[in-house]
C-alpha atoms as a PDB file:
ATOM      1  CA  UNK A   1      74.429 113.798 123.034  1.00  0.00           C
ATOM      2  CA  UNK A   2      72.664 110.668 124.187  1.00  0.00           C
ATOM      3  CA  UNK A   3      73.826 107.253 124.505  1.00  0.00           C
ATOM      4  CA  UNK A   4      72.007 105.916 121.668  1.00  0.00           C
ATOM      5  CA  UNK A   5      73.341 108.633 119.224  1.00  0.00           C
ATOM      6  CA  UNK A   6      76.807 108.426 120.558  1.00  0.00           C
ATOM      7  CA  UNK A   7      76.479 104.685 119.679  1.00  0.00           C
ATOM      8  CA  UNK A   8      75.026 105.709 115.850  1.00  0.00           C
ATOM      9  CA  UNK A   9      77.582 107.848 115.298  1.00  0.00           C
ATOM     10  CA  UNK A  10      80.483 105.881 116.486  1.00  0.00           C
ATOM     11  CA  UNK A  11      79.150 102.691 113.938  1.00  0.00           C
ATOM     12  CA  UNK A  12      78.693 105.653 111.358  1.00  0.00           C
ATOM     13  CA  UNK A  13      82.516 106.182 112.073  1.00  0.00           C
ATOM     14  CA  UNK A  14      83.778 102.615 111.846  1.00  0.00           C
ATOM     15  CA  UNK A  15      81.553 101.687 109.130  1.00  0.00           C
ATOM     16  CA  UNK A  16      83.281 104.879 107.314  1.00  0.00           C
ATOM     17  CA  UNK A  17      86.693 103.833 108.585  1.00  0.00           C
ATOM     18  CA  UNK A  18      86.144  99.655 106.713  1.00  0.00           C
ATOM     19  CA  UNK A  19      84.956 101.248 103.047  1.00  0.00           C
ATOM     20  CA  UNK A  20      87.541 103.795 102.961  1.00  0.00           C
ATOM     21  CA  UNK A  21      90.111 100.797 104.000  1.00  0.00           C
ATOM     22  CA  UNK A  22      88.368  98.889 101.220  1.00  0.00           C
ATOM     23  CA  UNK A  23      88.682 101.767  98.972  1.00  0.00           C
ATOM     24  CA  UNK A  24      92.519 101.783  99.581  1.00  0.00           C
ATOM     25  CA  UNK A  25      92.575  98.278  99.573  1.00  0.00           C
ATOM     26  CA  UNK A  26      91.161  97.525  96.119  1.00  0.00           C
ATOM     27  CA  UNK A  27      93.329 101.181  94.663  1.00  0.00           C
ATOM     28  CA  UNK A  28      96.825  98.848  96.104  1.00  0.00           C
ATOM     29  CA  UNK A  29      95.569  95.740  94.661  1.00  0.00           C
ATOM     30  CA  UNK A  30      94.683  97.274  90.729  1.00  0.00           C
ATOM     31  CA  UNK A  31      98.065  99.382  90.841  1.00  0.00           C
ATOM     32  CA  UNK A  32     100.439  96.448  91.314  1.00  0.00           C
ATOM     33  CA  UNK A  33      98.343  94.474  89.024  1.00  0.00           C
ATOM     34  CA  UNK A  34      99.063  97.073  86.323  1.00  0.00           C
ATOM     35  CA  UNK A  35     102.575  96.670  87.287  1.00  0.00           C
ATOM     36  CA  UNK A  36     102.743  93.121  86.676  1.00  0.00           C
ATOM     37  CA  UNK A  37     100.849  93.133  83.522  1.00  0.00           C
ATOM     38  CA  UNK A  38     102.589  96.247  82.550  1.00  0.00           C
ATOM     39  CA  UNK A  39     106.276  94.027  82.985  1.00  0.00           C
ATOM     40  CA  UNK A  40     104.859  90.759  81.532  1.00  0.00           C
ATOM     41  CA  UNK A  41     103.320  92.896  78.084  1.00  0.00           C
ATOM     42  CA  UNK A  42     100.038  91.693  78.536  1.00  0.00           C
ATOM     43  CA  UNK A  43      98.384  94.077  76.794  1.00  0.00           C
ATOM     44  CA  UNK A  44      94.562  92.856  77.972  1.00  0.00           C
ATOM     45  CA  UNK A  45      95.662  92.214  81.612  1.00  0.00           C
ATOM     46  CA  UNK A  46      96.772  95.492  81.766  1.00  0.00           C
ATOM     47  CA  UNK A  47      93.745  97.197  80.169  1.00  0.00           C
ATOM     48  CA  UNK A  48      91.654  95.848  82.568  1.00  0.00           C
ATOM     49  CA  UNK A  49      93.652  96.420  86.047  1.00  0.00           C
ATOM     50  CA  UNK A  50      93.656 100.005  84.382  1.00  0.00           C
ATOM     51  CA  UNK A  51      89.970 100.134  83.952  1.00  0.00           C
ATOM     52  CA  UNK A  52      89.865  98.987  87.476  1.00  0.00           C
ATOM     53  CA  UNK A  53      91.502 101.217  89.060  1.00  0.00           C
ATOM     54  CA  UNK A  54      89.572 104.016  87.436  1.00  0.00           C
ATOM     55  CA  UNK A  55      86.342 102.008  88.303  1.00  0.00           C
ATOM     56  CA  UNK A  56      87.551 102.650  91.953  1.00  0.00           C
ATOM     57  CA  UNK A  57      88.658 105.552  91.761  1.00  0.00           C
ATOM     58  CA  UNK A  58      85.032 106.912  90.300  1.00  0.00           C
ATOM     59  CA  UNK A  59      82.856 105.227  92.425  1.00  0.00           C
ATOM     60  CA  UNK A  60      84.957 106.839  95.711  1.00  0.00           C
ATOM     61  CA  UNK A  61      84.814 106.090  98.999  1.00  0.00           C
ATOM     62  CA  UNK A  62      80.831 106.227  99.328  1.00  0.00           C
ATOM     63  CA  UNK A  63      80.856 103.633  96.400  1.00  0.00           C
ATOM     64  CA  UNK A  64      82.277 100.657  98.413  1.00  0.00           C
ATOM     65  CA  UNK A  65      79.929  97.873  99.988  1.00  0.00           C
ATOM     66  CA  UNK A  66      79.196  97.859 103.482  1.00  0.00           C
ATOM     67  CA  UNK A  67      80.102  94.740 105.783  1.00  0.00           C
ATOM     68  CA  UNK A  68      78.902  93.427 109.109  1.00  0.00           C
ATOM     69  CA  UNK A  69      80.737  91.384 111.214  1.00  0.00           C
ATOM     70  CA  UNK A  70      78.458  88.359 112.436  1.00  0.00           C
ATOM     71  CA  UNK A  71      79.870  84.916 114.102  1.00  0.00           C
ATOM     72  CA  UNK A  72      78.083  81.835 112.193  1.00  0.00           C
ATOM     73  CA  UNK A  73      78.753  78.472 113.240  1.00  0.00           C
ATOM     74  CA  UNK A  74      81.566  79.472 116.051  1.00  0.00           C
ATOM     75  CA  UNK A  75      83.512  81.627 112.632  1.00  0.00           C
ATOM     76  CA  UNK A  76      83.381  85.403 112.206  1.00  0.00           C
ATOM     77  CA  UNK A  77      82.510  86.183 108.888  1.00  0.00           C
ATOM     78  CA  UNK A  78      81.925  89.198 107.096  1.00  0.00           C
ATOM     79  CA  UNK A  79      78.165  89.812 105.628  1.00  0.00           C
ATOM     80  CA  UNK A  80      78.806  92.012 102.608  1.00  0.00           C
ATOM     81  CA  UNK A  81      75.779  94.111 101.314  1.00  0.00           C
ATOM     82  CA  UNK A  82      75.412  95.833  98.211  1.00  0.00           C
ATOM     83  CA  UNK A  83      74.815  99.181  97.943  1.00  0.00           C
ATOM     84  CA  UNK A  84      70.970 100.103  96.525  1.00  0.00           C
ATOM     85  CA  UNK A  85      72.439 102.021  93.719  1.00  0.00           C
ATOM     86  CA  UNK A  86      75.405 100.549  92.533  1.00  0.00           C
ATOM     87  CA  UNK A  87      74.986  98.006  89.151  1.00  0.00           C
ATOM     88  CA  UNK A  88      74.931  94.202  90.041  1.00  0.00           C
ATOM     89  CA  UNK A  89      78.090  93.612  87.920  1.00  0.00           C
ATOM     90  CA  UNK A  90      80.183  95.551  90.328  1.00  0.00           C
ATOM     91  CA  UNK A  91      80.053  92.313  93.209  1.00  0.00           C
ATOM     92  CA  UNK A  92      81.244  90.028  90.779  1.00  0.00           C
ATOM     93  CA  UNK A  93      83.948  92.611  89.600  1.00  0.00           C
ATOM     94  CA  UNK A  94      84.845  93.274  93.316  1.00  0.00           C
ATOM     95  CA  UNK A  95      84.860  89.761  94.503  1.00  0.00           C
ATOM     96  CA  UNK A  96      87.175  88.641  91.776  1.00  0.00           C
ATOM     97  CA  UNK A  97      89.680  92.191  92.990  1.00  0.00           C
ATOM     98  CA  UNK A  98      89.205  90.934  96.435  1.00  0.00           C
ATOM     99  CA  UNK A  99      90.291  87.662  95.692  1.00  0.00           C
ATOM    100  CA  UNK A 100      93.470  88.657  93.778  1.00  0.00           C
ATOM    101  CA  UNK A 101      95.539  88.990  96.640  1.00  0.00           C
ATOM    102  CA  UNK A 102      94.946  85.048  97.638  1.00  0.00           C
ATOM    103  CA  UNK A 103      95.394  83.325  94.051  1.00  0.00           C
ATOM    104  CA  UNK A 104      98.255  85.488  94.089  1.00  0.00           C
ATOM    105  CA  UNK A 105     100.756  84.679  96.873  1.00  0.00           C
ATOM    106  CA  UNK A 106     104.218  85.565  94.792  1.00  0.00           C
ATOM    107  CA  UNK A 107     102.804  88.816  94.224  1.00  0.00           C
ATOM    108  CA  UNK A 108     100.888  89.724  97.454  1.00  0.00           C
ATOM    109  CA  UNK A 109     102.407  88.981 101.180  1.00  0.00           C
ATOM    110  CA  UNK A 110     100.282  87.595 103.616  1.00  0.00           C
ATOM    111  CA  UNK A 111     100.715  89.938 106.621  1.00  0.00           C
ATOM    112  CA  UNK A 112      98.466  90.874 109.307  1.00  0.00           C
ATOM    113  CA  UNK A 113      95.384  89.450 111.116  1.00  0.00           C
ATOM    114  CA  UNK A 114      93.971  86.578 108.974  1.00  0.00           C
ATOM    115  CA  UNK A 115      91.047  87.292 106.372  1.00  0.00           C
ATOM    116  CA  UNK A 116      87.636  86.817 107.366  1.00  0.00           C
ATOM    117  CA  UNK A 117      85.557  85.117 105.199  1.00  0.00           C
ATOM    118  CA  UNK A 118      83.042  86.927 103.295  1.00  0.00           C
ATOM    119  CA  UNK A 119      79.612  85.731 102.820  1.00  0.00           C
ATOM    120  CA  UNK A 120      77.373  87.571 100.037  1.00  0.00           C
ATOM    121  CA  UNK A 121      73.268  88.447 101.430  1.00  0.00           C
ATOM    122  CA  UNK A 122      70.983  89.640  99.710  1.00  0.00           C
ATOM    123  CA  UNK A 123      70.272  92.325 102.090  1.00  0.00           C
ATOM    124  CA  UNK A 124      71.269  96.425 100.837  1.00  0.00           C
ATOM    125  CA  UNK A 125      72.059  98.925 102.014  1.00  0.00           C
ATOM    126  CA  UNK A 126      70.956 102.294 100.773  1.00  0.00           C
ATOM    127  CA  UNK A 127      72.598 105.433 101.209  1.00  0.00           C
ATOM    128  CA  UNK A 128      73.536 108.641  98.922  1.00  0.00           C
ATOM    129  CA  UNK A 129      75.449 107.952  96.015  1.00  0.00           C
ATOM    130  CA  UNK A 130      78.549 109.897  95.134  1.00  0.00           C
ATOM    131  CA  UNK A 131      78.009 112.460  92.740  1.00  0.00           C
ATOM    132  CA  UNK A 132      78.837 112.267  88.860  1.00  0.00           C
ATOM    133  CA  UNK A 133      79.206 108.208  88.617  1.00  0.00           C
ATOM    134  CA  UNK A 134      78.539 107.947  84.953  1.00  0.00           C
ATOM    135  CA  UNK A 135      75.001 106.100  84.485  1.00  0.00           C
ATOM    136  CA  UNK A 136      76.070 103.190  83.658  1.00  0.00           C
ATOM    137  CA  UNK A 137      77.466 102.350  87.249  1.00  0.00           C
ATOM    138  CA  UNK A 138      73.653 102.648  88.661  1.00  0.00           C
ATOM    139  CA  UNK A 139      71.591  99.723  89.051  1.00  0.00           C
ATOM    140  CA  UNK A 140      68.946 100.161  86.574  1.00  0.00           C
ATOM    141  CA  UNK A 141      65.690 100.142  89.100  1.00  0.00           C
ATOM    142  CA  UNK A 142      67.676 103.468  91.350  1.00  0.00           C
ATOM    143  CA  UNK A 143      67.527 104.928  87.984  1.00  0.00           C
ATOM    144  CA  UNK A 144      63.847 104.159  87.472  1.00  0.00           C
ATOM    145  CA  UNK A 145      63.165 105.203  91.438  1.00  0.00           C
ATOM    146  CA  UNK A 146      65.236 108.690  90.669  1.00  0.00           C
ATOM    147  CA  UNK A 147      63.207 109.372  87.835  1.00  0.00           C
ATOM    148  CA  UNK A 148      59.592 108.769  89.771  1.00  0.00           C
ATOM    149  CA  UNK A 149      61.354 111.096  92.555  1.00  0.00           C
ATOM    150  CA  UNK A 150      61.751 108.112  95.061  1.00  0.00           C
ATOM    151  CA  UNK A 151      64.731 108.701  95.944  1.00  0.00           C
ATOM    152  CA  UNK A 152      66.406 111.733  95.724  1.00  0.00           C
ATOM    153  CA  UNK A 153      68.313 112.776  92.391  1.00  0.00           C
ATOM    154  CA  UNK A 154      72.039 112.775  92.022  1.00  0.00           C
ATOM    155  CA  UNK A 155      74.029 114.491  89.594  1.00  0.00           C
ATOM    156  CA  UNK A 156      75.754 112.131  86.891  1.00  0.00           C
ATOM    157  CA  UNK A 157      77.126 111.812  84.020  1.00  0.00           C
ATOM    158  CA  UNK A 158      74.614 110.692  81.507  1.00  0.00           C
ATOM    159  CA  UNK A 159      76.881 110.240  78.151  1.00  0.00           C
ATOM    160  CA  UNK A 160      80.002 108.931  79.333  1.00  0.00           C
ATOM    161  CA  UNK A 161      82.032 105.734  77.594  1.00  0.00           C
ATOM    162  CA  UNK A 162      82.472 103.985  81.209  1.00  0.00           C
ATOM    163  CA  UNK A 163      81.749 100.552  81.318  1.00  0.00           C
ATOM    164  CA  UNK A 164      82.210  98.177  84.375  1.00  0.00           C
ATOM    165  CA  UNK A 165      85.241  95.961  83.812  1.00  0.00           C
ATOM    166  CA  UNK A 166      84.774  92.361  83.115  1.00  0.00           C
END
């Protein structure tokens, strides 16, 4: 194996390594959130922590943004891009899960290296989706692409109830 696809494969790894972390991450964050809506008897908190977690849980592993680390004025920040197929709504739904853990410091210790600061491009990425989202997790234009045979078709599930959690 040559250098440069040693190199490919070991950022394939790492970049693997940060969405499955994220994919934990945001799984932790919606399951004690249940919890404390679950003990307080708030009935809408708790519906949608619940429909978060199964948002997560659906969109896997291979649903979860990439990031790339990047120093901008002497910080290191995270660049977060969205994924080509994934619906628009799900940054806003992700940023405000991601956030939880700061407006939240009763609940959620502060332990570890300190957060990095996120900042949002514009940039995608594109890669495979994971198989049987429900249609209404796709951003409409990947639909429109998979139907011209742009990109390559995925299985999903094409009358399902999901919604994205707001």
């Amino acid at each position: 194996m040559n250098a440069e696809k040693k190199a490919s494969r070991k950022q394939q790894n790492k970049d693997r390594t940060n969405r499955k972390a994220k994919f934990e991450r945001r799984q932790a964050i919606a399951s004690v959130m249940i919890e404390v809506h679950e003990k307080k008897g708030d009935v809408q908190g708790l519906q949608f922590w619940r429909e978060v977690l199964e948002a997560v849980d659906i969109l896997t592993i291979g649903g979860m943004s990439d990031e790339e680390e990047v120093t901008e004025e002497n910080e290191r920040v995270r660049l977060v891009k969205d994924l080509d197929f994934r619906h628009p709504d799900f940054r806003e739904l992700f940023r405000r899960v991601d956030n939880v853990r700061t407006r939240n410091p009763s609940i959620f210790r502060n332990i570890g290296r300190k957060r990095m600061r996120r900042v949002y491009v514009p940039e995608m990425t594109s890669r495979q989706p994971p198989p049987n989202m429900p249609s209404s997790y796709y951003c409409q234009e990947y639909l429109d692409s998979m139907n011209q045979g742009e990109v390559p078709n995925v299985k999903f599930q094409k009358d399902s109830d999901f919604t994205i959690p707001r």
